[in-house]
C-alpha atoms as a PDB file:
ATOM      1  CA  UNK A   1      18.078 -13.390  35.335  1.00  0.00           C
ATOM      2  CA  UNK A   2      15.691 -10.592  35.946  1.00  0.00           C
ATOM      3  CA  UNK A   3      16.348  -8.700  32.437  1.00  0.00           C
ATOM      4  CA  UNK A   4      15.650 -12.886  31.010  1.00  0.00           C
ATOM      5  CA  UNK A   5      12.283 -12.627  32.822  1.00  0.00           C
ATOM      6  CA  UNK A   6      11.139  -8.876  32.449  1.00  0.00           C
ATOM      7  CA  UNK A   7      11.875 -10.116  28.426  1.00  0.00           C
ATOM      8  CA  UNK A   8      10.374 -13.524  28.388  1.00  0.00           C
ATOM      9  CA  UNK A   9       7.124 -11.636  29.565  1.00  0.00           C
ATOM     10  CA  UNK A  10       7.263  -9.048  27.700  1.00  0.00           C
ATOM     11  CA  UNK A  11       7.551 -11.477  24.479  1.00  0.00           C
ATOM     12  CA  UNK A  12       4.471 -13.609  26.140  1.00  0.00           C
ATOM     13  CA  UNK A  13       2.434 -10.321  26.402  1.00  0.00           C
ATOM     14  CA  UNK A  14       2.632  -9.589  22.705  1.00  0.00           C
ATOM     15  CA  UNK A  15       1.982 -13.157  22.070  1.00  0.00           C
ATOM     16  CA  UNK A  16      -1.302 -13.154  19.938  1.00  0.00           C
ATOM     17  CA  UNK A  17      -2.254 -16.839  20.822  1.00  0.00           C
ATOM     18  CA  UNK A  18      -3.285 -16.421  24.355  1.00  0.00           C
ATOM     19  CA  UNK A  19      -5.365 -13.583  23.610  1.00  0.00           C
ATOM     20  CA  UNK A  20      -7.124 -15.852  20.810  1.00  0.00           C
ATOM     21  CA  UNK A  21      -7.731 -18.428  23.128  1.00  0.00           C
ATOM     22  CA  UNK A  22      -9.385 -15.941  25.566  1.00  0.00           C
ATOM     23  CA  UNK A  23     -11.984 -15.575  22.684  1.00  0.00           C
ATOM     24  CA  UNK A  24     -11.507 -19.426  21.691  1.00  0.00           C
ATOM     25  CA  UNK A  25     -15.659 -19.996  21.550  1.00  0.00           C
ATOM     26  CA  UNK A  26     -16.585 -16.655  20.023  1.00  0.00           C
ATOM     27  CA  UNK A  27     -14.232 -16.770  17.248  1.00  0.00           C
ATOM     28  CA  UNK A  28     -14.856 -20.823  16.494  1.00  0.00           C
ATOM     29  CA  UNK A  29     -19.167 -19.976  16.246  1.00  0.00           C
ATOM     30  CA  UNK A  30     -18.402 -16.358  15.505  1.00  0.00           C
ATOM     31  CA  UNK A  31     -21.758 -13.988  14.234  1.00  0.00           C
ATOM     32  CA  UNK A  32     -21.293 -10.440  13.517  1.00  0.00           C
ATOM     33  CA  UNK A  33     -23.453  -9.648  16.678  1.00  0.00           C
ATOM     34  CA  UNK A  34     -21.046 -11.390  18.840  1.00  0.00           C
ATOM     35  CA  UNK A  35     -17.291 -10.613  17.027  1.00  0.00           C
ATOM     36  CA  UNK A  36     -16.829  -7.386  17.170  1.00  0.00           C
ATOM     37  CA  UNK A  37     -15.269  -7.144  20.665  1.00  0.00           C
ATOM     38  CA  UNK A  38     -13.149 -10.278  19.586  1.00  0.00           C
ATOM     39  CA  UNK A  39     -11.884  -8.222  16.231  1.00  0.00           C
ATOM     40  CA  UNK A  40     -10.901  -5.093  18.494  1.00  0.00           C
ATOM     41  CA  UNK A  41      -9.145  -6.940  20.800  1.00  0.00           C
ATOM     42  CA  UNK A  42      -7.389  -8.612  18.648  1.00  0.00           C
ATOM     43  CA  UNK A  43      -6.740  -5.425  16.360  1.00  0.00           C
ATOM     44  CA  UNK A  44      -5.559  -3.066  19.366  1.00  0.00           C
ATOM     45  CA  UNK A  45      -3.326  -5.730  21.242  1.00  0.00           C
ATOM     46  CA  UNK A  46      -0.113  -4.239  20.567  1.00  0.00           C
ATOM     47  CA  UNK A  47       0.950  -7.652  19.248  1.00  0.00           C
ATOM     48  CA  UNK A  48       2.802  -7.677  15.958  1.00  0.00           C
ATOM     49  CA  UNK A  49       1.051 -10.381  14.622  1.00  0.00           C
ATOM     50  CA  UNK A  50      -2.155  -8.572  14.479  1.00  0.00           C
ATOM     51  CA  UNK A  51      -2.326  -7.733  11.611  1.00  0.00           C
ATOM     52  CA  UNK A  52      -1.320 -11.385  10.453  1.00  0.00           C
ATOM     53  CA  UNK A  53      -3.972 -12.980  12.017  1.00  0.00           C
ATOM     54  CA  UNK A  54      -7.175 -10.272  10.993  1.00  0.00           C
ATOM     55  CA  UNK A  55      -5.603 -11.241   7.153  1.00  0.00           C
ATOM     56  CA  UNK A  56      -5.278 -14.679   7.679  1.00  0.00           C
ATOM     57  CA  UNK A  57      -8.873 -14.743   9.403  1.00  0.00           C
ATOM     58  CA  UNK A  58     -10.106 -12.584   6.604  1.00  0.00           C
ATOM     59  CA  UNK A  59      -8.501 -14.938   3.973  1.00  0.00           C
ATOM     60  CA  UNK A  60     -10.648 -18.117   5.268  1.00  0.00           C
ATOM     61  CA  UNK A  61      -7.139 -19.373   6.038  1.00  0.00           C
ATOM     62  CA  UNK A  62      -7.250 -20.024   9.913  1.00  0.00           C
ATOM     63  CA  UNK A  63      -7.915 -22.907  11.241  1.00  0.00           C
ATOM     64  CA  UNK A  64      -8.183 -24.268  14.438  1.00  0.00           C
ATOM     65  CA  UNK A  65      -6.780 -27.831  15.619  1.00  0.00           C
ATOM     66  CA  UNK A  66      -9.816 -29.558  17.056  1.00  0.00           C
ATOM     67  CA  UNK A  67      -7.915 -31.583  19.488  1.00  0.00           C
ATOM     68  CA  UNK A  68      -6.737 -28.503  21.698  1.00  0.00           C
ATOM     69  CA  UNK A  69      -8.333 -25.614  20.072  1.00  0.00           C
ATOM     70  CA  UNK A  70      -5.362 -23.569  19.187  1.00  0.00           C
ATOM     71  CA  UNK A  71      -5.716 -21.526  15.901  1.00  0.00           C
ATOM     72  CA  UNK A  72      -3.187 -21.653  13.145  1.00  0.00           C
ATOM     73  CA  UNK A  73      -2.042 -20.420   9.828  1.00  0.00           C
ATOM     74  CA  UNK A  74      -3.170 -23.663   7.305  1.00  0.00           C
ATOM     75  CA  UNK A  75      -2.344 -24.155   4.323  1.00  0.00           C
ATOM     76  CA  UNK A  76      -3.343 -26.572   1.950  1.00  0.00           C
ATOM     77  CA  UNK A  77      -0.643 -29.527   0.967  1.00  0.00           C
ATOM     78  CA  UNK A  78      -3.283 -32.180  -0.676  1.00  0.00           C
ATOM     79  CA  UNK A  79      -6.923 -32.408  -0.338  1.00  0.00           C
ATOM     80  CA  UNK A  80      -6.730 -34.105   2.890  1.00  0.00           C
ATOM     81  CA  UNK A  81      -3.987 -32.568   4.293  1.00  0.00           C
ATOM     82  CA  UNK A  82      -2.707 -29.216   5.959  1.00  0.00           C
ATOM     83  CA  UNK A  83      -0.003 -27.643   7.115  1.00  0.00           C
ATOM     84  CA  UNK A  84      -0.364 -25.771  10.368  1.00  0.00           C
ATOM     85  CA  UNK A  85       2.275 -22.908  10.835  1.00  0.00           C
ATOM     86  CA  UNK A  86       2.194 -21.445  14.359  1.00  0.00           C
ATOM     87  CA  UNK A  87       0.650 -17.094  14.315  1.00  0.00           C
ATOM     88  CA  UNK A  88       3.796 -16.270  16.791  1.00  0.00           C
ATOM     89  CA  UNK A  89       6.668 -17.835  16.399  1.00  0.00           C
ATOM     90  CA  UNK A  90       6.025 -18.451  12.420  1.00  0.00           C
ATOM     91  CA  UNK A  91       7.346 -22.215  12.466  1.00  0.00           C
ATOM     92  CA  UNK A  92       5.614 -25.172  10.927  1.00  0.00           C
ATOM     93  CA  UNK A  93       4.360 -26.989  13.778  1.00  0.00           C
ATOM     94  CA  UNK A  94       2.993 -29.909  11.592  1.00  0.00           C
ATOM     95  CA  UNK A  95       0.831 -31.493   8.962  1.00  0.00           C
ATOM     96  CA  UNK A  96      -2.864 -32.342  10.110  1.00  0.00           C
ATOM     97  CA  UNK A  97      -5.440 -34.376   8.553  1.00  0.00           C
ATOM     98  CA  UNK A  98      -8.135 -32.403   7.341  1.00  0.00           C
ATOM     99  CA  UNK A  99     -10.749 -34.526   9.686  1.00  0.00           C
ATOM    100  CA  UNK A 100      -8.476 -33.119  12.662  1.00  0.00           C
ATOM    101  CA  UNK A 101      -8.836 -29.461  11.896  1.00  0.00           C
ATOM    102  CA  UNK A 102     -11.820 -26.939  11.553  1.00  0.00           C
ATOM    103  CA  UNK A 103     -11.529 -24.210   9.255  1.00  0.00           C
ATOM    104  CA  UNK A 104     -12.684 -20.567  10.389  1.00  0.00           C
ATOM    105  CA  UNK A 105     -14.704 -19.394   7.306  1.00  0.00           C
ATOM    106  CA  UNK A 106     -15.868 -15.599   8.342  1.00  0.00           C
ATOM    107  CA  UNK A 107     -19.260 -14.421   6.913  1.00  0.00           C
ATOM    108  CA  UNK A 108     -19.326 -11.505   4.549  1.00  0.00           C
ATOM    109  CA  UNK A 109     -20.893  -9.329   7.243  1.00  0.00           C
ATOM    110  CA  UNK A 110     -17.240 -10.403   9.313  1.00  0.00           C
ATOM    111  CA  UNK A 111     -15.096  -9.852   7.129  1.00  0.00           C
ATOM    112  CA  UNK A 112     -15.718  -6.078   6.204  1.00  0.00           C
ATOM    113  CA  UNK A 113     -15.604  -5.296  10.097  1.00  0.00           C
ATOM    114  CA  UNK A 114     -12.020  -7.062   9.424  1.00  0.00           C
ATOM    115  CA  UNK A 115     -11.360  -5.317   6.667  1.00  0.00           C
ATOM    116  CA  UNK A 116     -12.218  -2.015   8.969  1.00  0.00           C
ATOM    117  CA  UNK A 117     -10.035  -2.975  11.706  1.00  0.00           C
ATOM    118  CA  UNK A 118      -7.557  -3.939   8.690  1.00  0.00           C
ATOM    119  CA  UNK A 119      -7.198  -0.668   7.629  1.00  0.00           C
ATOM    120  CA  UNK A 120      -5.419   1.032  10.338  1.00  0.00           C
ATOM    121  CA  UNK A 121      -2.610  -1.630   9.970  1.00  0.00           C
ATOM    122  CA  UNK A 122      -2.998  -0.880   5.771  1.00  0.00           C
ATOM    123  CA  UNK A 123      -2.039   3.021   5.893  1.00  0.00           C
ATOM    124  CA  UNK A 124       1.226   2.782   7.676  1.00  0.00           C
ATOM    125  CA  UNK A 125       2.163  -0.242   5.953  1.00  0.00           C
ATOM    126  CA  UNK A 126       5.506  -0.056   4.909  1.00  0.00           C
ATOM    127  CA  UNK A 127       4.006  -0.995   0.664  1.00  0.00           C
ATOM    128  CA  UNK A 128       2.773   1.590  -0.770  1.00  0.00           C
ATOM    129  CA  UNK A 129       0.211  -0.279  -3.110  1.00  0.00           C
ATOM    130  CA  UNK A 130      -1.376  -1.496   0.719  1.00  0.00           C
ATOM    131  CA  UNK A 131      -1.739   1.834   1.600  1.00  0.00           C
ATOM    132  CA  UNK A 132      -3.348   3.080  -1.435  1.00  0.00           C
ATOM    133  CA  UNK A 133      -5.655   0.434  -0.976  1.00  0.00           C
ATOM    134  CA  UNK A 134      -6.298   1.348   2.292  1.00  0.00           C
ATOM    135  CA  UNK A 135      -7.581   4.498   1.208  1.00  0.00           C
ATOM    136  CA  UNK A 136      -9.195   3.028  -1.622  1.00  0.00           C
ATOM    137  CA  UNK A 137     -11.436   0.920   1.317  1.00  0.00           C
ATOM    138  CA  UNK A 138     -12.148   4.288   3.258  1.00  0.00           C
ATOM    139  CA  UNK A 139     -13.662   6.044   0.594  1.00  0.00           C
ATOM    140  CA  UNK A 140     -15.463   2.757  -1.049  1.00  0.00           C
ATOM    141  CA  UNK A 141     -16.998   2.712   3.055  1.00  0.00           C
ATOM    142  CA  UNK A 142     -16.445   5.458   4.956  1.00  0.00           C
ATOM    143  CA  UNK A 143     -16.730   5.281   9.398  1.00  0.00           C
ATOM    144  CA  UNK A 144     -16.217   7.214  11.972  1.00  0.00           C
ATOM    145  CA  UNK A 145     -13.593   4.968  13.748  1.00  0.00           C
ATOM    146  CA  UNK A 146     -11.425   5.377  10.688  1.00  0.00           C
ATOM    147  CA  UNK A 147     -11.317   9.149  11.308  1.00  0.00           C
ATOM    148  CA  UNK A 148      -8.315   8.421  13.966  1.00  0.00           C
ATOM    149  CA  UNK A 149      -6.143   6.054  12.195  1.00  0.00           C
ATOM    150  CA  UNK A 150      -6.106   8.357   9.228  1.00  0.00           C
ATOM    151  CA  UNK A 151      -5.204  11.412  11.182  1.00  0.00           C
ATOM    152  CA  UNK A 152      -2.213   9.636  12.308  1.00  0.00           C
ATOM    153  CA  UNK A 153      -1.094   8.177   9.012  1.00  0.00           C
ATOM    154  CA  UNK A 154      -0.807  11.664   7.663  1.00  0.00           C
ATOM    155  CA  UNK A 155       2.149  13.087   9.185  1.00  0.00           C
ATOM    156  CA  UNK A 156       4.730  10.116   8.158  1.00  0.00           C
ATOM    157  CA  UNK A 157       3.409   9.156   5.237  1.00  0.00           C
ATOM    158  CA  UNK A 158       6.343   9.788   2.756  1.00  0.00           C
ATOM    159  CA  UNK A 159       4.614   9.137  -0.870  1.00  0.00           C
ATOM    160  CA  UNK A 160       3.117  13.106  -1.287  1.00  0.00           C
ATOM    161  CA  UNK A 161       1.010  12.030  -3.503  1.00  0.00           C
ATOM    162  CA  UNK A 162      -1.141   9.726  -0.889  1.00  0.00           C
ATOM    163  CA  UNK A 163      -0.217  12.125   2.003  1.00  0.00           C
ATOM    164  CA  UNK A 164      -2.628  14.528  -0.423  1.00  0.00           C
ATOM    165  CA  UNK A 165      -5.281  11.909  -0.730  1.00  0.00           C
ATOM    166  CA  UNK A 166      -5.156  10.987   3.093  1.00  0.00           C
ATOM    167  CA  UNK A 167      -5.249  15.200   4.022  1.00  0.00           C
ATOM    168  CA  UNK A 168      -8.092  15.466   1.231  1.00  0.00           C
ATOM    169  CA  UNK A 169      -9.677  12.297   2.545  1.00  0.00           C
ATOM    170  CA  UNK A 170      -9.297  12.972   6.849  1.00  0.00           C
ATOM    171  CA  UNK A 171     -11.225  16.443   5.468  1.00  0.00           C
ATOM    172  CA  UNK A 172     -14.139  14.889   4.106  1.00  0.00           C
ATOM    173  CA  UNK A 173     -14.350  12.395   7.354  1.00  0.00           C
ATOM    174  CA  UNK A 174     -13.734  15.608   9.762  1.00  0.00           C
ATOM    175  CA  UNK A 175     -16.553  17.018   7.936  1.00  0.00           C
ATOM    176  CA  UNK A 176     -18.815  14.004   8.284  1.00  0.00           C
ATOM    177  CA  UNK A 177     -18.063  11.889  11.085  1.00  0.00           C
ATOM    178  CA  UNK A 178     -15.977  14.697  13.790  1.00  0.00           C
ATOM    179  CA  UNK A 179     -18.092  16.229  16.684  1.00  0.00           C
ATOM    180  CA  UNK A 180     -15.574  18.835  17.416  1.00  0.00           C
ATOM    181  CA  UNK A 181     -16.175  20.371  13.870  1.00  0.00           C
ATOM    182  CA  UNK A 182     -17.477  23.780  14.279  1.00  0.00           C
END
C-alpha cells in the first residue's frame, strides 16, 4: 500500500495539469510581460509532457474548456466542433462545442520565448531532423539561457556531424554570452 501511494504521487507530481491550473489566469489573458514565469515553469517541471504542451501551446492548438478551466489538446472535427484529448493521460475525454471552449492563440512575441524554452527539449530529442532544427533556431536567435542546454546536449549526441555543429556552436555562445570566459 505504501509503494501504491509513494507511486500514485509521484505520477500526480509529474502531472502537467495541476501546474497549468496554478497559472490558469496568466496563461488564459497571457502578454509577454506576464508569461514568462508561466513558460519556465512549465518548461523545467520535470513533467514529461512538457514539451507536449509548450508545442501544442505554440501550435495555437490548446484550448481551454470554459466550464472548468482545464486546458486540453483540441482538435478540430467540424467547424463547430472539437475534440478535447486530455495533456496527461493522452485519452479523448470528449467532443465540445466550439461555443464551450476558448482557444489559447499565443502572440508572436509568445511564441519565440516558447520556441526558446522549446529548444532545450529539441537537442536531445530522440529525431534527428528536431535537433538539427534546434540548432538551426540557436543560431537564427542566439541567448544566453541556451548556453546550458547546449553544453549538455553535446556529450550524448550520437550524429558526429551535429555533435560538430553543437561544439562549434556552444563556442561561439561561450564566446558571447559566458562570464567565466577569460
Amino acid at each position: 500500500a505504501v509503494l501504491l501511494s509513494c507511486l500514485t504521487a509521484t505520477a500526480e507530481e509529474r502531472a502537467i495539469q495541476p501546474l497549468l491550473q496554478e497559472y490558469h489566469e496568466v496563461i488564459a489573458k497571457s502578454s509577454r510581460k506576464t508569461i514568462a514565469p508561466v513558460i519556465n515553469a512549465i518548461a523545467t517541471s520535470g513533467s514529461p509532457k512538457a514539451q507536449l504542451v509548450l508545442e501544442t501551446w505554440t501550435a495555437k492548438a490548446m484550448w481551454m474548456r470554459k466550464s472548468d478551466g482545464v486546458f486540453f489538446v483540441g482538435e478540430k472535427i467540424d467547424s463547430k466542433i472539437y475534440q478535447l484529448i486530455d495533456f496527461d493521460s493522452g485519452q479523448v475525454v470528449g467532443n465540445y462545442p466550439k461555443k464551450e471552449l476558448k482557444q489559447l492563440k499565443p502572440n508572436s512575441g509568445i511564441r519565440a520565448m516558447i520556441a526558446t524554452a522549446l529548444v532545450m527539449f529539441q537537442l536531445s530529442d530522440p529525431d534527428k531532423a528536431k535537433r538539427h532544427g534546434a540548432l538551426t533556431s540557436i543560431q537564427r536567435d542566439p541567448e544566453a539561457a541556451l548556453l546550458a542546454p547546449l553544453r549538455a546536449s553535446i556529450e550524448t549526441e550520437p550524429d558526429a556531424a551535429l555533435k560538430t555543429q553543437k561544439q562549434r556552436l556552444e563556442r561561439l555562445l561561450t564566446i558571447g554570452y559566458d562570464d567565466n570566459t577569460q
